[in-house]
PDB file of N, CA and C in Angstrom:
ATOM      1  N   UNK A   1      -3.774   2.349 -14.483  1.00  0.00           N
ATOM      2  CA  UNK A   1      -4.352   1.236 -15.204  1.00  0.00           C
ATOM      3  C   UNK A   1      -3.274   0.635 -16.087  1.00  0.00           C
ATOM      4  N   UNK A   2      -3.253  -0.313 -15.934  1.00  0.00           N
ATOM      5  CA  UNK A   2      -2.144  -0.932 -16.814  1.00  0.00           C
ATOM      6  C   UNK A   2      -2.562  -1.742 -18.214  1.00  0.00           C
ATOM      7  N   UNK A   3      -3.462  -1.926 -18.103  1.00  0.00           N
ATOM      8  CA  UNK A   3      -4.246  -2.651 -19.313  1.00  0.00           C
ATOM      9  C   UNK A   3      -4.234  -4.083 -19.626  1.00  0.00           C
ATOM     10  N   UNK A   4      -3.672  -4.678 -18.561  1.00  0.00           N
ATOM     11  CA  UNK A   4      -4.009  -6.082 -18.482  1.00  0.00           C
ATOM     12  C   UNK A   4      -4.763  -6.535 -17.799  1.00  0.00           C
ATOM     13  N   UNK A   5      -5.555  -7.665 -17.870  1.00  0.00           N
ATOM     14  CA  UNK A   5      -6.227  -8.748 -17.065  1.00  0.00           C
ATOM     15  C   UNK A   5      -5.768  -9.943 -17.181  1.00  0.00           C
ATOM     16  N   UNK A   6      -5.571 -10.530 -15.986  1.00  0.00           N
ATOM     17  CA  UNK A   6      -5.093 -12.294 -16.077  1.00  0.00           C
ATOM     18  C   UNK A   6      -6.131 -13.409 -16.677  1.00  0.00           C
ATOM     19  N   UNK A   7      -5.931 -14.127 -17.471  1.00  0.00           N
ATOM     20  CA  UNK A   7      -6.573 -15.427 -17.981  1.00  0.00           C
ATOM     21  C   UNK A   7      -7.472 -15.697 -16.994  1.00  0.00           C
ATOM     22  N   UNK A   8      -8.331 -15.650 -17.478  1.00  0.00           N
ATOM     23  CA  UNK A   8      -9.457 -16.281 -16.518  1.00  0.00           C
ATOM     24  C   UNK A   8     -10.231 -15.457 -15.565  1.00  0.00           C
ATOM     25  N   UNK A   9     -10.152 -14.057 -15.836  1.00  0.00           N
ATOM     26  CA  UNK A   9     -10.598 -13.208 -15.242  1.00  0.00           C
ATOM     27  C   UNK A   9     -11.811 -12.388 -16.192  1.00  0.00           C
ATOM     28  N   UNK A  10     -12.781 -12.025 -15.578  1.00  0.00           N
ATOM     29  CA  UNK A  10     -13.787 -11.133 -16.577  1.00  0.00           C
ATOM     30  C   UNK A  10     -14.165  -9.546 -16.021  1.00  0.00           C
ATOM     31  N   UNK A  11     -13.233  -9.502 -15.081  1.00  0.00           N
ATOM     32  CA  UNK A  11     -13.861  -7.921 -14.042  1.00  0.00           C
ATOM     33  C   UNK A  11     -12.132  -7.738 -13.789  1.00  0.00           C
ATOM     34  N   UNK A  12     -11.931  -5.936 -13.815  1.00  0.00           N
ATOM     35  CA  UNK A  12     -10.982  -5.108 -13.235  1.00  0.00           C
ATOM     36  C   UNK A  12     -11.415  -4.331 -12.622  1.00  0.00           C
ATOM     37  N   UNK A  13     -10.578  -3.471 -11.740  1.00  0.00           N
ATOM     38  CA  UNK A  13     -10.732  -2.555 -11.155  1.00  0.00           C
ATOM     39  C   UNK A  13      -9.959  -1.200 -11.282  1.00  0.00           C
ATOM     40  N   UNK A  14     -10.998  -0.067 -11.599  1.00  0.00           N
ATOM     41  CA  UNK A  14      -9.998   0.945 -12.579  1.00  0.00           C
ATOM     42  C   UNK A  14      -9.751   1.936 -10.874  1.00  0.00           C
ATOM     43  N   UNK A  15      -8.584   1.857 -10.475  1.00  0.00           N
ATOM     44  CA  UNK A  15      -7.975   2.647  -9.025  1.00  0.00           C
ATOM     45  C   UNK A  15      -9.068   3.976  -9.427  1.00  0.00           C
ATOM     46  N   UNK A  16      -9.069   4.100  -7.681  1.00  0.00           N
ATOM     47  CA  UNK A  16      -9.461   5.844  -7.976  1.00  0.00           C
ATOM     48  C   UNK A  16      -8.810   6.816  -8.068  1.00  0.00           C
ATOM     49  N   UNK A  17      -9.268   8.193  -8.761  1.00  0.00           N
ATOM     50  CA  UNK A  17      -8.536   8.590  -9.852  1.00  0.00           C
ATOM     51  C   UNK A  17      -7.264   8.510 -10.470  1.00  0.00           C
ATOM     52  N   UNK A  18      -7.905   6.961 -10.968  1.00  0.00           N
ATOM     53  CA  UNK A  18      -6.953   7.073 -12.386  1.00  0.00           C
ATOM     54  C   UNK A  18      -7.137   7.731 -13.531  1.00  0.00           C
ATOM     55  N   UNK A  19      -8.246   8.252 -13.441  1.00  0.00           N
ATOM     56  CA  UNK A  19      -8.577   9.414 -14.634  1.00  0.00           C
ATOM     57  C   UNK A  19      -9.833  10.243 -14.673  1.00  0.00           C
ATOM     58  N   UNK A  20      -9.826  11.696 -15.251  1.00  0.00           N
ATOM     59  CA  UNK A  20     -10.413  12.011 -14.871  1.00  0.00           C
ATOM     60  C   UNK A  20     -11.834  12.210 -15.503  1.00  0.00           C
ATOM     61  N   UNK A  21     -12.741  11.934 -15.081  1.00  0.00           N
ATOM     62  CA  UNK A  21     -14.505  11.859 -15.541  1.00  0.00           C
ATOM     63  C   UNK A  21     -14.916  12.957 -16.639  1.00  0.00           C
ATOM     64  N   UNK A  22     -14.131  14.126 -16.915  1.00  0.00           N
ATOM     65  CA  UNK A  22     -14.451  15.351 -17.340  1.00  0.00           C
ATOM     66  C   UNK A  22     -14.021  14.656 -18.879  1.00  0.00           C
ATOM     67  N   UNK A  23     -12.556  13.957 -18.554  1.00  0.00           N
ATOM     68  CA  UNK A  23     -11.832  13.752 -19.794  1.00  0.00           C
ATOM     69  C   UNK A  23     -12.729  12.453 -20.664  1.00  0.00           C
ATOM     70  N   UNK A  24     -12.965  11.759 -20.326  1.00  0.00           N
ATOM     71  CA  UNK A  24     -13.482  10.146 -20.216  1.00  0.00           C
ATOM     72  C   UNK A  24     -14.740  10.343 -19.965  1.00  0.00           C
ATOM     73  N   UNK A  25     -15.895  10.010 -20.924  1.00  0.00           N
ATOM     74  CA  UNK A  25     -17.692   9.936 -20.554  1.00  0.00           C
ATOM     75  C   UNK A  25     -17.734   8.186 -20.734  1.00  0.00           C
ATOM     76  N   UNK A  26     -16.982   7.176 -21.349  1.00  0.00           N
ATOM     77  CA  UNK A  26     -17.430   5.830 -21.309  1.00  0.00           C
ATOM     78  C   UNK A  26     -16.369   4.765 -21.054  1.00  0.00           C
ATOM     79  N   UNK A  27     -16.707   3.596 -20.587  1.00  0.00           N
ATOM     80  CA  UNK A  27     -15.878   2.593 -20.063  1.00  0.00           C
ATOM     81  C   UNK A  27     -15.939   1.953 -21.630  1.00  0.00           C
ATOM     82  N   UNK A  28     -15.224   1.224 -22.499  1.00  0.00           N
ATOM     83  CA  UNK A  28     -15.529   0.320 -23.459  1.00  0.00           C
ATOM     84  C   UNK A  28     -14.283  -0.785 -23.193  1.00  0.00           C
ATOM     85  N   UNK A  29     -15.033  -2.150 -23.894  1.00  0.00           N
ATOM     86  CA  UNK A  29     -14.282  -3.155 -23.318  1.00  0.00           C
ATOM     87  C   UNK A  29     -14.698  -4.157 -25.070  1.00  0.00           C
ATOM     88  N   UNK A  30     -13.123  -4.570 -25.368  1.00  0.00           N
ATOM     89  CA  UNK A  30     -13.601  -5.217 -26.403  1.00  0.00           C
ATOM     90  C   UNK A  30     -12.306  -6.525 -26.333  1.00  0.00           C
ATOM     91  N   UNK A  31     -12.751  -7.631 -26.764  1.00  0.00           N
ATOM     92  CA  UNK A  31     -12.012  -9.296 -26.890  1.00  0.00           C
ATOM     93  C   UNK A  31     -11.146  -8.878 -28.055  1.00  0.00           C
ATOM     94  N   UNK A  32     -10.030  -9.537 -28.091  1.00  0.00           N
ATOM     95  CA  UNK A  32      -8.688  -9.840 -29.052  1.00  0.00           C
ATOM     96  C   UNK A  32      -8.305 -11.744 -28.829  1.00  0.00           C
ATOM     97  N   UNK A  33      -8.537 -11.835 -29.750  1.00  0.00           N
ATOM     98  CA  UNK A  33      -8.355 -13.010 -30.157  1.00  0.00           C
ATOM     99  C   UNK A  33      -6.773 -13.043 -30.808  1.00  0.00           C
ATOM    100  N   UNK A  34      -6.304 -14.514 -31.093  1.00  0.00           N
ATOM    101  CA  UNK A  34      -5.106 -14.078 -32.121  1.00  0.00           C
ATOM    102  C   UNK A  34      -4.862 -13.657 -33.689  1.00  0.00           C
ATOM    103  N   UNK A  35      -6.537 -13.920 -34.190  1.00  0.00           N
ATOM    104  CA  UNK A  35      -7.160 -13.609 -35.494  1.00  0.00           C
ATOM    105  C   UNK A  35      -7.332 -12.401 -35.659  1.00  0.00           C
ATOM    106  N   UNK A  36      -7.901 -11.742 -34.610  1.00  0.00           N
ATOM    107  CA  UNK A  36      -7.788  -9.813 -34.746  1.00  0.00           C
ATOM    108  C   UNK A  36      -8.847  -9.461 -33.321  1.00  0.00           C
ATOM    109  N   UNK A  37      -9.392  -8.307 -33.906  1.00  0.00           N
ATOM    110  CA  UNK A  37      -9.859  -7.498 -32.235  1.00  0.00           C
ATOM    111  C   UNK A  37     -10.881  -7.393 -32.276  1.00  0.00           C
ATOM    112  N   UNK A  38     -11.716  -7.833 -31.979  1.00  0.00           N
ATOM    113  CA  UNK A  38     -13.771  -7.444 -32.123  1.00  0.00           C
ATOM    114  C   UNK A  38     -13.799  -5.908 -32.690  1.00  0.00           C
ATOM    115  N   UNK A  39     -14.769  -6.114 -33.667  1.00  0.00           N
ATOM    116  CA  UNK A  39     -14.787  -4.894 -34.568  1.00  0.00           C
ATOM    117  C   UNK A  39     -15.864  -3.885 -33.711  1.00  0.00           C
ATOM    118  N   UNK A  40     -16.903  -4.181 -32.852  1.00  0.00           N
ATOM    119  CA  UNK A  40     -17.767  -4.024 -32.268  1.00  0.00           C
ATOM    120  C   UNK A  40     -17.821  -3.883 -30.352  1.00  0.00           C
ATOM    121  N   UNK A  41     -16.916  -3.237 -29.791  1.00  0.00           N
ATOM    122  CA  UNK A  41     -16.600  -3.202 -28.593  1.00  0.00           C
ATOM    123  C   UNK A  41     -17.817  -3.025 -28.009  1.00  0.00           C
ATOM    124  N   UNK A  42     -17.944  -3.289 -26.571  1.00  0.00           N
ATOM    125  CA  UNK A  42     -19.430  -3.052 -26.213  1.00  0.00           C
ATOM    126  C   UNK A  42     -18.811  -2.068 -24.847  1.00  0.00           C
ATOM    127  N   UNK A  43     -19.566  -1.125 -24.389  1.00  0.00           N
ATOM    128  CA  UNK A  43     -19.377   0.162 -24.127  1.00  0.00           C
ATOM    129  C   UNK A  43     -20.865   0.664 -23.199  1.00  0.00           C
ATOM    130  N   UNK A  44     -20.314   1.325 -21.389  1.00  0.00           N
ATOM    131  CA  UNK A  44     -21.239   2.017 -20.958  1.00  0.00           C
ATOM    132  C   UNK A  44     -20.908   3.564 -20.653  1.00  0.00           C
ATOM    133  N   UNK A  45     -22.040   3.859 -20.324  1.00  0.00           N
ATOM    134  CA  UNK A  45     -21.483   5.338 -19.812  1.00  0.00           C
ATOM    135  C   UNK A  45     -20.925   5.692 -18.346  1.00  0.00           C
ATOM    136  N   UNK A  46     -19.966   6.069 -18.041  1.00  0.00           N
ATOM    137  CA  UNK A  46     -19.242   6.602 -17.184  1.00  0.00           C
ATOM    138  C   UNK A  46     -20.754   7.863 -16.397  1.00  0.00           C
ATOM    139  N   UNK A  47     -20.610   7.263 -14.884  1.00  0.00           N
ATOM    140  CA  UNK A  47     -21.363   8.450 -13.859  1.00  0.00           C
ATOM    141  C   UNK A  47     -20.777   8.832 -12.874  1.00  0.00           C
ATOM    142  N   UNK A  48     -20.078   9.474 -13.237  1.00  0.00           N
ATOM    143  CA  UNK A  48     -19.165   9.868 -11.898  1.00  0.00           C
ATOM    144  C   UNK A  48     -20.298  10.598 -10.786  1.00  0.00           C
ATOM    145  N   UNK A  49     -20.204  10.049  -9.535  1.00  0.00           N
ATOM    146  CA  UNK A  49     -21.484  10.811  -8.820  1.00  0.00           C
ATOM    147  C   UNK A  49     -20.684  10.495  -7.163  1.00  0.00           C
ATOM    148  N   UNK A  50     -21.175  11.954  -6.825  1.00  0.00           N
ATOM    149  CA  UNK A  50     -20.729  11.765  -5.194  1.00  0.00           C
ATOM    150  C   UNK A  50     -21.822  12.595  -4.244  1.00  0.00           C
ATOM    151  N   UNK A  51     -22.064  12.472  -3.344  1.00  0.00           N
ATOM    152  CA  UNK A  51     -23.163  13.468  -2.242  1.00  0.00           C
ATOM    153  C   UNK A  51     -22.459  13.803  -1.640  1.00  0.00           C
ATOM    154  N   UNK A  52     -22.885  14.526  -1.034  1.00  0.00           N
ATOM    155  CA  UNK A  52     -22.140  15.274   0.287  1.00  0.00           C
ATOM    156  C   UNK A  52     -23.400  14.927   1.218  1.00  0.00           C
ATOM    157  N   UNK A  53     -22.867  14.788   2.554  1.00  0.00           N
ATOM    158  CA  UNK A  53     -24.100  14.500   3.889  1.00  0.00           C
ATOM    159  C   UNK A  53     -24.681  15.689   4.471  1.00  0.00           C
ATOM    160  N   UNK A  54     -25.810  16.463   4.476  1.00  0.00           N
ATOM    161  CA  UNK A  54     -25.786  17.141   4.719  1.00  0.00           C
ATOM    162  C   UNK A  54     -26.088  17.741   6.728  1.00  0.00           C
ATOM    163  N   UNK A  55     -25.519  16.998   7.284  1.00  0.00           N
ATOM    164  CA  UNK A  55     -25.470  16.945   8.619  1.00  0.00           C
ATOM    165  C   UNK A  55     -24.983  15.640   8.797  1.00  0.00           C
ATOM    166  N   UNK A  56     -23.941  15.180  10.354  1.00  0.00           N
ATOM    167  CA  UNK A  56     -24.226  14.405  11.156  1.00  0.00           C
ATOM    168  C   UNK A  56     -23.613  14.854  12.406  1.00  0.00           C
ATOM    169  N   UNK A  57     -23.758  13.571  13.448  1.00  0.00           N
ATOM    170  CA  UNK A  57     -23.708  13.863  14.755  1.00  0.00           C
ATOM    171  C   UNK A  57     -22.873  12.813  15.319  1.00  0.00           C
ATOM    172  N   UNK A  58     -22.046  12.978  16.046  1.00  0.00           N
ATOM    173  CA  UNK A  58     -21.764  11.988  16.853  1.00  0.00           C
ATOM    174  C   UNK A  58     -22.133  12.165  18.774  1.00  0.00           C
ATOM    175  N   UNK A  59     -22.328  11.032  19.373  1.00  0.00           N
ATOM    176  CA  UNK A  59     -22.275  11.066  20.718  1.00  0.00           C
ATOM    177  C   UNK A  59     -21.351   9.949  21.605  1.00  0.00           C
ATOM    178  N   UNK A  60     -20.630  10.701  21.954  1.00  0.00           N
ATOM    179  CA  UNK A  60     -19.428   9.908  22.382  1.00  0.00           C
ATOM    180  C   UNK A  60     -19.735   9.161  24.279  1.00  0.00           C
ATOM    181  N   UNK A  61     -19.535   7.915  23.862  1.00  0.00           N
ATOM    182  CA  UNK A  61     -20.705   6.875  25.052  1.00  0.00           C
ATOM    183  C   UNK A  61     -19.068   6.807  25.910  1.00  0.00           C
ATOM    184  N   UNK A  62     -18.302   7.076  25.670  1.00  0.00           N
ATOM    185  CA  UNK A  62     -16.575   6.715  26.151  1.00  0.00           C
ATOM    186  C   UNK A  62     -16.307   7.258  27.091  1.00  0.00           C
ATOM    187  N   UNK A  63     -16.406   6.974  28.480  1.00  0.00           N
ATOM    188  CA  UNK A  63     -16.136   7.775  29.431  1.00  0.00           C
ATOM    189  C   UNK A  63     -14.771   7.892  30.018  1.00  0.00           C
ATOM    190  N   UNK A  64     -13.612   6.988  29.157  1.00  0.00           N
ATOM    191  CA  UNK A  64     -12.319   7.398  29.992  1.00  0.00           C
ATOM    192  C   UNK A  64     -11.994   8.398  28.823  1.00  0.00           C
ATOM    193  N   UNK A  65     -10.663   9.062  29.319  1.00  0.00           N
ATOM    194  CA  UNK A  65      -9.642  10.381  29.182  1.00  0.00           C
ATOM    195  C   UNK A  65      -9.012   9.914  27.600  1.00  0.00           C
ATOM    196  N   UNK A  66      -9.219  10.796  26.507  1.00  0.00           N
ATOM    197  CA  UNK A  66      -9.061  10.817  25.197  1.00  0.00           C
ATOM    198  C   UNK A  66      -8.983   9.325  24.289  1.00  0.00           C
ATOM    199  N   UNK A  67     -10.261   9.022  25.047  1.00  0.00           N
ATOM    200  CA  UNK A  67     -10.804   7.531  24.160  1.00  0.00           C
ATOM    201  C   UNK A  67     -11.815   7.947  23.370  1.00  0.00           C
ATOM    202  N   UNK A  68     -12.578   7.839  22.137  1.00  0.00           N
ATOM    203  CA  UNK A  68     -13.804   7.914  21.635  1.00  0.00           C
ATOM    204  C   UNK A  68     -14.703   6.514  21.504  1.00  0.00           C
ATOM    205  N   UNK A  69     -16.129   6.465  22.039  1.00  0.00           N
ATOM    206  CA  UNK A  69     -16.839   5.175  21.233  1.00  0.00           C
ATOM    207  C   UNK A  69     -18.321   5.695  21.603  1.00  0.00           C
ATOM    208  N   UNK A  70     -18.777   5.500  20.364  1.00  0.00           N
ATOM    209  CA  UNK A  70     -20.130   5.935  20.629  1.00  0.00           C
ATOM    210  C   UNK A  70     -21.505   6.084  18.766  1.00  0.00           C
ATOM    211  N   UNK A  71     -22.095   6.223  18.797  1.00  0.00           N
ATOM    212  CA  UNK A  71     -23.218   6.077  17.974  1.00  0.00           C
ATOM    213  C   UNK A  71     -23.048   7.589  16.948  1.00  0.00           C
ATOM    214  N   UNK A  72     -22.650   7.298  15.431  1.00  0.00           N
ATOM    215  CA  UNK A  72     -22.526   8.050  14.683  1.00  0.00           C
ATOM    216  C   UNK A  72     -23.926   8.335  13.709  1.00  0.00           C
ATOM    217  N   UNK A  73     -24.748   9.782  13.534  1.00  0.00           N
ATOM    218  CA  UNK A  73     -25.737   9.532  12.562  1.00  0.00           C
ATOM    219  C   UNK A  73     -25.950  10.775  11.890  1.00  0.00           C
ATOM    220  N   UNK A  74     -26.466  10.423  10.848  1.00  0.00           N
ATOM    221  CA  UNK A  74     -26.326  11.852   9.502  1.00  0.00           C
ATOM    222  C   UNK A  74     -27.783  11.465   8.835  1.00  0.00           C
ATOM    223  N   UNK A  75     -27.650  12.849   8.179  1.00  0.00           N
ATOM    224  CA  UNK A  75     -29.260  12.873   7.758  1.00  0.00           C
ATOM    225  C   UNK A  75     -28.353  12.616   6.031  1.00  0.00           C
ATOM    226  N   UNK A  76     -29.307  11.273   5.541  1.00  0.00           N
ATOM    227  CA  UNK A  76     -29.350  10.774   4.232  1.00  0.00           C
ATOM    228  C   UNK A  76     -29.381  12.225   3.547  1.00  0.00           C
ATOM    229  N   UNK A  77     -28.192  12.159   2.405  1.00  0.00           N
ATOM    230  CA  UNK A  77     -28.406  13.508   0.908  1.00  0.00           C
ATOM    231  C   UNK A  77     -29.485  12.603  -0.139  1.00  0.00           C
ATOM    232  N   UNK A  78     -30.141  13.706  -0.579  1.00  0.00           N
ATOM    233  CA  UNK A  78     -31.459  13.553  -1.562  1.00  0.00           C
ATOM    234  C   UNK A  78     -30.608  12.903  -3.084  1.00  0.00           C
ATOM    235  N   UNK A  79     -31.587  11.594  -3.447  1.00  0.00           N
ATOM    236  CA  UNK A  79     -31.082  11.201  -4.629  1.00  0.00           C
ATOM    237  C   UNK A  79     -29.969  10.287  -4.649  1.00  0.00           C
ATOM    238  N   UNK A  80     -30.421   9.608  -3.754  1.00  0.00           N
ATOM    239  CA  UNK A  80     -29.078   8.729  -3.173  1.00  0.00           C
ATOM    240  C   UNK A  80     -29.370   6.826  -3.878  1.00  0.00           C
ATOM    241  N   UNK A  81     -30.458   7.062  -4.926  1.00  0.00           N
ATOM    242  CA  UNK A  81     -30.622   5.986  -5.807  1.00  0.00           C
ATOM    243  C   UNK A  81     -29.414   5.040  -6.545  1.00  0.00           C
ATOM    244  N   UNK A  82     -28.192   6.299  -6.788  1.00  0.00           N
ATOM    245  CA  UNK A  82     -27.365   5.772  -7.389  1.00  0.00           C
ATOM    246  C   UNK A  82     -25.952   5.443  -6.645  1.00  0.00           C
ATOM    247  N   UNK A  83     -26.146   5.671  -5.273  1.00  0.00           N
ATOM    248  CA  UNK A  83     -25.414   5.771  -4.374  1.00  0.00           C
ATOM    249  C   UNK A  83     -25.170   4.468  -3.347  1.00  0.00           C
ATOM    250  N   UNK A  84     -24.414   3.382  -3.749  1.00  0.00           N
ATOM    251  CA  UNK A  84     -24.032   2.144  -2.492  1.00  0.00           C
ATOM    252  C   UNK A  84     -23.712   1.791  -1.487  1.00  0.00           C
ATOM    253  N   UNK A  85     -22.778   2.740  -1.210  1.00  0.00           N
ATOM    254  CA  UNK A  85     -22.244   2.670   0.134  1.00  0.00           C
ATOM    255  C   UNK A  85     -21.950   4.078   1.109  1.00  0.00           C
ATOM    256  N   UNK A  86     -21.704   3.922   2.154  1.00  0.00           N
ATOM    257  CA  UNK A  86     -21.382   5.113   2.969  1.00  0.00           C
ATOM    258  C   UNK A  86     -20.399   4.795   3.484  1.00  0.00           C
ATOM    259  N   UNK A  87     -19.541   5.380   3.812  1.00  0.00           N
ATOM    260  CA  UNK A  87     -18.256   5.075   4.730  1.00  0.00           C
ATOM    261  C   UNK A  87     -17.771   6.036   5.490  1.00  0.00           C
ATOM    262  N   UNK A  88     -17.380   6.132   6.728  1.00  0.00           N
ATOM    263  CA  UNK A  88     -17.416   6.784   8.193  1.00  0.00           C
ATOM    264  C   UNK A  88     -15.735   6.526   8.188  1.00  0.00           C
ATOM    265  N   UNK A  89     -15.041   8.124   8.069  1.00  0.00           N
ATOM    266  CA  UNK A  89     -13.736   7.907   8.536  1.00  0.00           C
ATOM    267  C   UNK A  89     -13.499   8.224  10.124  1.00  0.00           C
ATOM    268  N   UNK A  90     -12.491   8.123  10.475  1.00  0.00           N
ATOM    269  CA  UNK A  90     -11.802   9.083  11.872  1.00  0.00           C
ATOM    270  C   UNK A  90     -10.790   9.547  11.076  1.00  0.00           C
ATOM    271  N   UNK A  91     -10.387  11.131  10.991  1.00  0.00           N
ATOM    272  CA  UNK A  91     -10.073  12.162  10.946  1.00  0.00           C
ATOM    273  C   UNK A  91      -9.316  13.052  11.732  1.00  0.00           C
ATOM    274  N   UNK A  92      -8.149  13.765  11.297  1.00  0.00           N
ATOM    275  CA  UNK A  92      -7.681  14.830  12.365  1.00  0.00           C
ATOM    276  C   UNK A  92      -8.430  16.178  12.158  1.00  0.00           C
ATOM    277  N   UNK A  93      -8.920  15.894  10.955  1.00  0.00           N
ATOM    278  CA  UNK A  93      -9.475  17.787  10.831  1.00  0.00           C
ATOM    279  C   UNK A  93     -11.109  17.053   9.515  1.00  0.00           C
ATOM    280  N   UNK A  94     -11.797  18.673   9.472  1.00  0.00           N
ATOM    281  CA  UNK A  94     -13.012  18.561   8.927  1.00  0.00           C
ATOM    282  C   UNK A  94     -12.405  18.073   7.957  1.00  0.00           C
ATOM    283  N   UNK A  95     -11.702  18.270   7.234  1.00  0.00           N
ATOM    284  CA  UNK A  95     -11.441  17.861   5.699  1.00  0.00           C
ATOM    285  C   UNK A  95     -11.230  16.480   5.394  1.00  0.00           C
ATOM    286  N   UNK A  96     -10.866  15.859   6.258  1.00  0.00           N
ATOM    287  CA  UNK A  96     -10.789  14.194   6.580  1.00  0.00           C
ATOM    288  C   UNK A  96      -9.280  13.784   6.451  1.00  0.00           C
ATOM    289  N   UNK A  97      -8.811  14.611   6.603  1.00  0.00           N
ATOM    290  CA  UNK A  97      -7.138  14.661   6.637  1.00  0.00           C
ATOM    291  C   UNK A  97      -6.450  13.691   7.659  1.00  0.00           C
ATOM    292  N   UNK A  98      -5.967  12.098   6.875  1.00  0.00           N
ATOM    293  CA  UNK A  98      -5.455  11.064   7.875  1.00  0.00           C
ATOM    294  C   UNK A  98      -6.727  10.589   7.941  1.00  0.00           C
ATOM    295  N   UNK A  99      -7.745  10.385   7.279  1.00  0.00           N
ATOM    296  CA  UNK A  99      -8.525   9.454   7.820  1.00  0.00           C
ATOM    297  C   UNK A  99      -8.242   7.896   7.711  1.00  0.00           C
ATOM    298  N   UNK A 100      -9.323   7.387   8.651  1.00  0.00           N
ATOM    299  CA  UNK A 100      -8.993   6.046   8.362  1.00  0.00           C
ATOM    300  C   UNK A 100     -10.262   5.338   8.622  1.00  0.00           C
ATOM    301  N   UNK A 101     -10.149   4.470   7.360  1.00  0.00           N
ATOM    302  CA  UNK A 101     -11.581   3.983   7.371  1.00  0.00           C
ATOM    303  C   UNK A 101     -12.186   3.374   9.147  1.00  0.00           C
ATOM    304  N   UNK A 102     -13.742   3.671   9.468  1.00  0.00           N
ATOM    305  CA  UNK A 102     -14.047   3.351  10.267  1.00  0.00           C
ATOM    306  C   UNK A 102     -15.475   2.393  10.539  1.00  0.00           C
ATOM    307  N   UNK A 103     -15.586   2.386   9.305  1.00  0.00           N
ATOM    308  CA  UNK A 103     -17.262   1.950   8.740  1.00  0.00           C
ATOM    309  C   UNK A 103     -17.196   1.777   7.314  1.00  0.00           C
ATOM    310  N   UNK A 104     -17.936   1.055   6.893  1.00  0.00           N
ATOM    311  CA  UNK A 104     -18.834   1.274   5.298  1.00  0.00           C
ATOM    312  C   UNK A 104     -19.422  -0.092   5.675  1.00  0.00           C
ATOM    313  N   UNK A 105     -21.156   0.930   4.810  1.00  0.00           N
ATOM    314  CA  UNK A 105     -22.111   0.214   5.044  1.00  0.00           C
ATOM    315  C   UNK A 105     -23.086   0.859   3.794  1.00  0.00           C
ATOM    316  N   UNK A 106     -23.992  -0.513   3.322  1.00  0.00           N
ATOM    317  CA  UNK A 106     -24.656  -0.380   2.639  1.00  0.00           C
ATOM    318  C   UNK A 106     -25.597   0.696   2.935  1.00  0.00           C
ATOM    319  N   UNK A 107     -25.976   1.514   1.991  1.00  0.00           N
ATOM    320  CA  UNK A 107     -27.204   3.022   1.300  1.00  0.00           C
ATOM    321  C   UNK A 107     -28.466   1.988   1.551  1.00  0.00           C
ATOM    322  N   UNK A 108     -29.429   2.078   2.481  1.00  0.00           N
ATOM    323  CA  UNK A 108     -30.865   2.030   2.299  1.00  0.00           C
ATOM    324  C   UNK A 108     -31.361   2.955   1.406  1.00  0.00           C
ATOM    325  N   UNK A 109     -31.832   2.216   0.368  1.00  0.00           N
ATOM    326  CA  UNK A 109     -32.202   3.187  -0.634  1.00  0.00           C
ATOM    327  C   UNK A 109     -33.854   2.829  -0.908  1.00  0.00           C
ATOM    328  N   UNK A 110     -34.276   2.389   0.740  1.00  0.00           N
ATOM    329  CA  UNK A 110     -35.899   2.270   0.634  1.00  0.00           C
ATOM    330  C   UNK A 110     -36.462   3.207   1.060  1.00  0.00           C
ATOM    331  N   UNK A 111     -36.087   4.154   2.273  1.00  0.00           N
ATOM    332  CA  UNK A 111     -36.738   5.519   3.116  1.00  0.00           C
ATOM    333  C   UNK A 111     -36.498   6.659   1.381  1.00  0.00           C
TER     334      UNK A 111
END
């Protein structure tokens, strides 16, 4: 994080982990004028939140010699209210090692 924003901007983006959630419980954001600094910063709370999936499946529709394409599906993790997106890597190993994004798609958060 570098601590600037350009003129005319009202939103940043803090990289992922640039710090860590344990250390840090709130985001606060306060105006500086050339008169002095808002005495009154306005301030939310930090939720660091992640699921884990607890199953999925793939079925590979690809019938030539070390091609993959085919229909990926996982059973939704419980409590997924606060949760936006999903995103589907390809991977060399379980751990997701080299992945590369392959999907992201909006959380139905109506079922």
């Amino acid at each position: 994080m570098d601590g600037g924003v350009s003129s005319g901007y009202n939103s940043l983006t803090v990289e992922a982990d640039a710090a860590s959630a344990a250390d840090f419980g709130h985001i606060v954001s306060c105006m500086e004028s050339s008169l002095c600094e808002q005495t009154m910063p306005a301030a939310t709370s930090l939720a660091d939140v992640s699921k884990s999936i607890p199953a999925v499946s793939f079925q590979d529709l690809n019938l030539d010699a070390n091609h993959v394409g085919g229909d990926v599906s996982w059973t939704p993790p419980k409590g997924v209210a606060v949760i936006k997106t999903c995103e589907t890597y390809l991977a060399t190993d379980a751990a997701g090692s080299a992945g590369a994004l392959a999907a992201s798609m909006a959380v139905d958060t109506n079922g």
